[in-house]
Protein backbone atom coordinates (compact mmCIF):
# COMPACT_ATOMS: atom_id res chain seq x y z
CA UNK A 1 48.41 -37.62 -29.43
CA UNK A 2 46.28 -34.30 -28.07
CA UNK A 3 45.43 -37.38 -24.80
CA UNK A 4 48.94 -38.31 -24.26
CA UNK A 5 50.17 -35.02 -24.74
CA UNK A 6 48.15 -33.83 -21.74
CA UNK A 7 49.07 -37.19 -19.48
CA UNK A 8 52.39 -36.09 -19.98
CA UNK A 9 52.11 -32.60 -18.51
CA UNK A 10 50.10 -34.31 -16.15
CA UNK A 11 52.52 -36.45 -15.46
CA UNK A 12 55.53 -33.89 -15.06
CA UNK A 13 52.96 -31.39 -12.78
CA UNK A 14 52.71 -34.35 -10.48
CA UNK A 15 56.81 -34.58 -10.62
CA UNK A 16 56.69 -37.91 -12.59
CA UNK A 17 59.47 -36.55 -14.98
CA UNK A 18 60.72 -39.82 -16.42
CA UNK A 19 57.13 -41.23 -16.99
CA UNK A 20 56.78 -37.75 -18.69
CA UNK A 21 59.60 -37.95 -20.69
CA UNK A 22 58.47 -41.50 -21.46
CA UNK A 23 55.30 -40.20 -23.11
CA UNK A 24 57.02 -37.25 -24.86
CA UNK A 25 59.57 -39.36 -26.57
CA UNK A 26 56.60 -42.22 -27.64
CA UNK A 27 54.90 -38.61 -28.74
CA UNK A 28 57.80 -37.71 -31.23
CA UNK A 29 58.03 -41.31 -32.25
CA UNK A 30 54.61 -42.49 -32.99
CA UNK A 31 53.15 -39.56 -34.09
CA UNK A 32 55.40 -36.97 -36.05
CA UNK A 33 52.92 -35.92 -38.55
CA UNK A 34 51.07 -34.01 -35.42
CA UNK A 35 51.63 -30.47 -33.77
CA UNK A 36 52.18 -32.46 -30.23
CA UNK A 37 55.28 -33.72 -31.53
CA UNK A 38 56.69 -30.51 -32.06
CA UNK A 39 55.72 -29.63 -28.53
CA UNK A 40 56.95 -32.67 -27.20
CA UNK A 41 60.47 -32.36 -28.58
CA UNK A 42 60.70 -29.02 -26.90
CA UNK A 43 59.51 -30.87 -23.49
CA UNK A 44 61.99 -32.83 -23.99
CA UNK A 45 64.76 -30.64 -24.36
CA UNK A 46 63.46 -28.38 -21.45
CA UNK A 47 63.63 -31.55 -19.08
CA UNK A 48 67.08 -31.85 -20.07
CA UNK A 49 68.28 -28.76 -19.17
CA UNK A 50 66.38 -28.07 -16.61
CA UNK A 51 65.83 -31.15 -14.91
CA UNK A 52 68.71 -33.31 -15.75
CA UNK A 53 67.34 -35.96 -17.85
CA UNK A 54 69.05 -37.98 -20.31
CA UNK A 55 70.12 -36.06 -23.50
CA UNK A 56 67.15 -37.49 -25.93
CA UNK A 57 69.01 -38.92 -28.79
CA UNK A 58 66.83 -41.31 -31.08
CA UNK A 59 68.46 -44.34 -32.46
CA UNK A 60 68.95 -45.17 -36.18
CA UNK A 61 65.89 -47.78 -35.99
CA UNK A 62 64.02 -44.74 -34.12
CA UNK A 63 64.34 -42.36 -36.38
CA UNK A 64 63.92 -44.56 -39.72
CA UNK A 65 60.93 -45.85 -38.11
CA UNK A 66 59.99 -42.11 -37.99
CA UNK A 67 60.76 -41.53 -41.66
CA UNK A 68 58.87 -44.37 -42.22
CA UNK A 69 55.97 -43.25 -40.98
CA UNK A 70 56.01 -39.89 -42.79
CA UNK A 71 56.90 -41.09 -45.89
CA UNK A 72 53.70 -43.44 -46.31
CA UNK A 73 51.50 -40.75 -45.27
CA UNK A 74 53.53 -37.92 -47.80
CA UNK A 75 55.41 -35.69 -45.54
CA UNK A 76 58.27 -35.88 -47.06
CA UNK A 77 60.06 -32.94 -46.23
CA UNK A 78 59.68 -34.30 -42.47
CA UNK A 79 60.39 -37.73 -43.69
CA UNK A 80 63.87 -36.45 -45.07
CA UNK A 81 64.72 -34.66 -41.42
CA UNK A 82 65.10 -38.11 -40.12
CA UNK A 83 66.51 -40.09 -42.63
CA UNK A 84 69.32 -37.33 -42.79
CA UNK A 85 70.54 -37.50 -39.46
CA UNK A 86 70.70 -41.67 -40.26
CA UNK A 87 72.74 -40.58 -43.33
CA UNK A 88 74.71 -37.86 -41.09
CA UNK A 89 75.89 -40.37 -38.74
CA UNK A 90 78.86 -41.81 -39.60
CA UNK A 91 79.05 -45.16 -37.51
CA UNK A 92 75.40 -46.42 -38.97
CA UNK A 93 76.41 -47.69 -42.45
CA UNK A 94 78.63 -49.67 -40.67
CA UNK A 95 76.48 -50.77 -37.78
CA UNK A 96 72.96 -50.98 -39.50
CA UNK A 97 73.79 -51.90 -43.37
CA UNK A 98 70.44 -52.80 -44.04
CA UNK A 99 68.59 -49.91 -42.25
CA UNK A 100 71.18 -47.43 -44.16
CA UNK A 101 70.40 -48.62 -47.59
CA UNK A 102 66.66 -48.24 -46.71
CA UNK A 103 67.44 -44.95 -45.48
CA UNK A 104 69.69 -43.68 -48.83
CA UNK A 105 66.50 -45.59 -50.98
CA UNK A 106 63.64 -43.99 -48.95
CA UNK A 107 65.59 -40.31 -49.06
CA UNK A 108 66.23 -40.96 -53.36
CA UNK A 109 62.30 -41.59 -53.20
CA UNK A 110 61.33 -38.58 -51.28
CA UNK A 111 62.80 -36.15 -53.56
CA UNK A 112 61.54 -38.54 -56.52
CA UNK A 113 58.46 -38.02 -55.28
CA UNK A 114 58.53 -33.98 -54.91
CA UNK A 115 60.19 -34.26 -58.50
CA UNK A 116 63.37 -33.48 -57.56
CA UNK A 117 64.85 -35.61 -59.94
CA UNK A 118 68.60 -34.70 -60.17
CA UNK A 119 69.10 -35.50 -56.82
CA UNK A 120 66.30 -38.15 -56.48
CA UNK A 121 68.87 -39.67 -58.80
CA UNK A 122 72.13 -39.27 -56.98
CA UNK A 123 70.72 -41.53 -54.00
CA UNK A 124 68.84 -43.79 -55.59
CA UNK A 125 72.72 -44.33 -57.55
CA UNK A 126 74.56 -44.10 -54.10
CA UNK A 127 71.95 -46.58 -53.06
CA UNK A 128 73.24 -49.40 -55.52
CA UNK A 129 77.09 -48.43 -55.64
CA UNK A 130 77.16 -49.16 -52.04
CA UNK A 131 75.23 -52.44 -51.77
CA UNK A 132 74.56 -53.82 -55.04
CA UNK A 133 73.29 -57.11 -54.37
CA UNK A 134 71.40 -55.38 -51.21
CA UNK A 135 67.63 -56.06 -50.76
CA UNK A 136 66.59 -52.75 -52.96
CA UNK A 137 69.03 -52.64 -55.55
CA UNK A 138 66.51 -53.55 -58.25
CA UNK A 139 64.38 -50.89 -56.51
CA UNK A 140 67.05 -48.19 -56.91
CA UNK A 141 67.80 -49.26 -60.43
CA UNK A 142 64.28 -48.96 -61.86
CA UNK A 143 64.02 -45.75 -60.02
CA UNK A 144 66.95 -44.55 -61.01
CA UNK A 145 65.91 -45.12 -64.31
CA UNK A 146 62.44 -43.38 -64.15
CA UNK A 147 64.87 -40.29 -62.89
CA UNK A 148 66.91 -40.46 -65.86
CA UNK A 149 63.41 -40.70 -68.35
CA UNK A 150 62.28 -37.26 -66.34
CA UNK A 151 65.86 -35.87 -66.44
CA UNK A 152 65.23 -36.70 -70.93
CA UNK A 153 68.18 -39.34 -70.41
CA UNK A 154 66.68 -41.81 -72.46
CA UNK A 155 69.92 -43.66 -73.74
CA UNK A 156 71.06 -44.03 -69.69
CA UNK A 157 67.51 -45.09 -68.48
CA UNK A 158 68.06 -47.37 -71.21
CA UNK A 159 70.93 -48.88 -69.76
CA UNK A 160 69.67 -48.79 -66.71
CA UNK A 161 66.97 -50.61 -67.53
CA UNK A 162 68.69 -53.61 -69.65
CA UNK A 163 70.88 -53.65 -66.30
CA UNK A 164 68.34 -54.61 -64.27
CA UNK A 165 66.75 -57.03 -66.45
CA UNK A 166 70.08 -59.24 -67.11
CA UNK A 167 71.05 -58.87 -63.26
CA UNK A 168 67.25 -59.14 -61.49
CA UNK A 169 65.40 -61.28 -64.24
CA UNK A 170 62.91 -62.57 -61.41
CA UNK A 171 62.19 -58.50 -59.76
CA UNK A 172 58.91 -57.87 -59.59
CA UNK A 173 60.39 -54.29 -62.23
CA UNK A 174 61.74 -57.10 -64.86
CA UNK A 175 58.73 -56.65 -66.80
CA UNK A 176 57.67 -52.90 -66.23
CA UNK A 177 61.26 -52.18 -67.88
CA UNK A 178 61.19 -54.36 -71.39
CA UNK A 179 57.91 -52.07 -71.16
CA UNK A 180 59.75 -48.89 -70.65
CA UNK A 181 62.52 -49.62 -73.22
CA UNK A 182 59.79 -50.86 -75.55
CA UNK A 183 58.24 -47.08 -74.95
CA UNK A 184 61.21 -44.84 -75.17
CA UNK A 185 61.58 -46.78 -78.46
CA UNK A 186 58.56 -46.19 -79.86
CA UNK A 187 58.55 -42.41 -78.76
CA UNK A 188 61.34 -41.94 -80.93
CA UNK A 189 60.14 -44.37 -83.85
CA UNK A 190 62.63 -46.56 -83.44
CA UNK A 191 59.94 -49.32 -83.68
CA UNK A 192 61.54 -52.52 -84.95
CA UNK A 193 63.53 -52.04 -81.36
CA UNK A 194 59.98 -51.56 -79.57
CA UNK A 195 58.46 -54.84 -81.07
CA UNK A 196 61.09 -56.67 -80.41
CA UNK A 197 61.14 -55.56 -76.15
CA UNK A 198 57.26 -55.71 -76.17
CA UNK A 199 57.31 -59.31 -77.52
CA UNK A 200 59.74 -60.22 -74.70
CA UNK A 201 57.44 -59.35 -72.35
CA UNK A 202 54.64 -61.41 -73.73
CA UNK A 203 57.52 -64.12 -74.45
CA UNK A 204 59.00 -63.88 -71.03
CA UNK A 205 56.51 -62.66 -68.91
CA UNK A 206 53.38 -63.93 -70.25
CA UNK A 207 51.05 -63.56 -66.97
């Protein structure tokens, strides 16, 4: 990024502003984790108002592609600065379904992941109201679900849980949450309920 960073003001010193803007934008994009794309969000702001360049606006799969990026690499707090403007748009959940339930997922899973699990939850629930036979819903249910164990909801992660077993009995989460159930159970000695969900698993899931 430091490279393209300098071909860019290289680029606009030798008045090749749309090449530089080119590299600024790919600069914001590609790397976001970085100082230069900071400075290269500025650059492009100053080139248009000073120069008369196109207002830079990313698009929805820009800026989840951003998020994306930040999220797998733990900068969430960034991460969330482009997913919101997704969620802030009003014409993408009806233009990009499938990008805007990754977005509401990926936002739940930020704050999940800084332990903000009140409103970790409230996403992750938003997530599955709005498409609940979407691509992540078993996602946002077992996630929902560890939010409601860390909020000490046992009886709803419960629920949540059994939910996602009778509706998603082939997810890849089937078997983590007879596990969970089985736990909560036996946490609070309720153990002829915790046999009985840890022999599903062996029953139902035996590999």
């Amino acid at each position: 990024p430091y490279g393209m960073f300098q071909l860019g003001v290289c680029m606009e010193k030798n008045n090749k502003l749309e090449d530089a803007y080119s590299v600024f934008k790919k600069i914001y994009l590609d790397f976001p984790e970085t100082e230069y794309a900071v400075y290269s969000f500025d650059n492009l702001n100053r080139l248009t108002n000073t120069e008369g360049l196109p207002i830079f606006k990313p698009t929805v799969q820009e800026l989840y592609s951003r998020g994306e990026k930040l999220f797998k690499i733990y900068y969430y707090t960034l991460a969330l600065e482009s997913f919101d403007k997704i969620l802030q748009d009003n014409s993408a959940a009806l233009n990009y379904p499938d990008i805007y339930s990754k977005t509401l997922f990926r936002t739940g899973m930020s704050y999940y992941n800084m332990n903000n699990y009140n409103t970790a939850r409230d996403y992750l629930q938003n997530n599955y109201d709005k498409y609940p036979a979407g691509e992540l819903a078993d996602d946002s249910l077992y996630y929902l679900g560890r939010c409601l164990t860390n909020l000490n909801d046992n009886d709803g992660a419960i629920q949540v849980y059994k939910r996602l077993i009778e509706l998603f009995p082939e997810s890849n989460y089937a078997d983590d949450c007879l596990y969970r159930i089985g736990r909560i159970s036996y946490i609070v000695d309720d153990l002829q309920n915790a046999a009985f969900y840890y022999q599903r698993i062996i029953d139902e899931y035996p590999s």
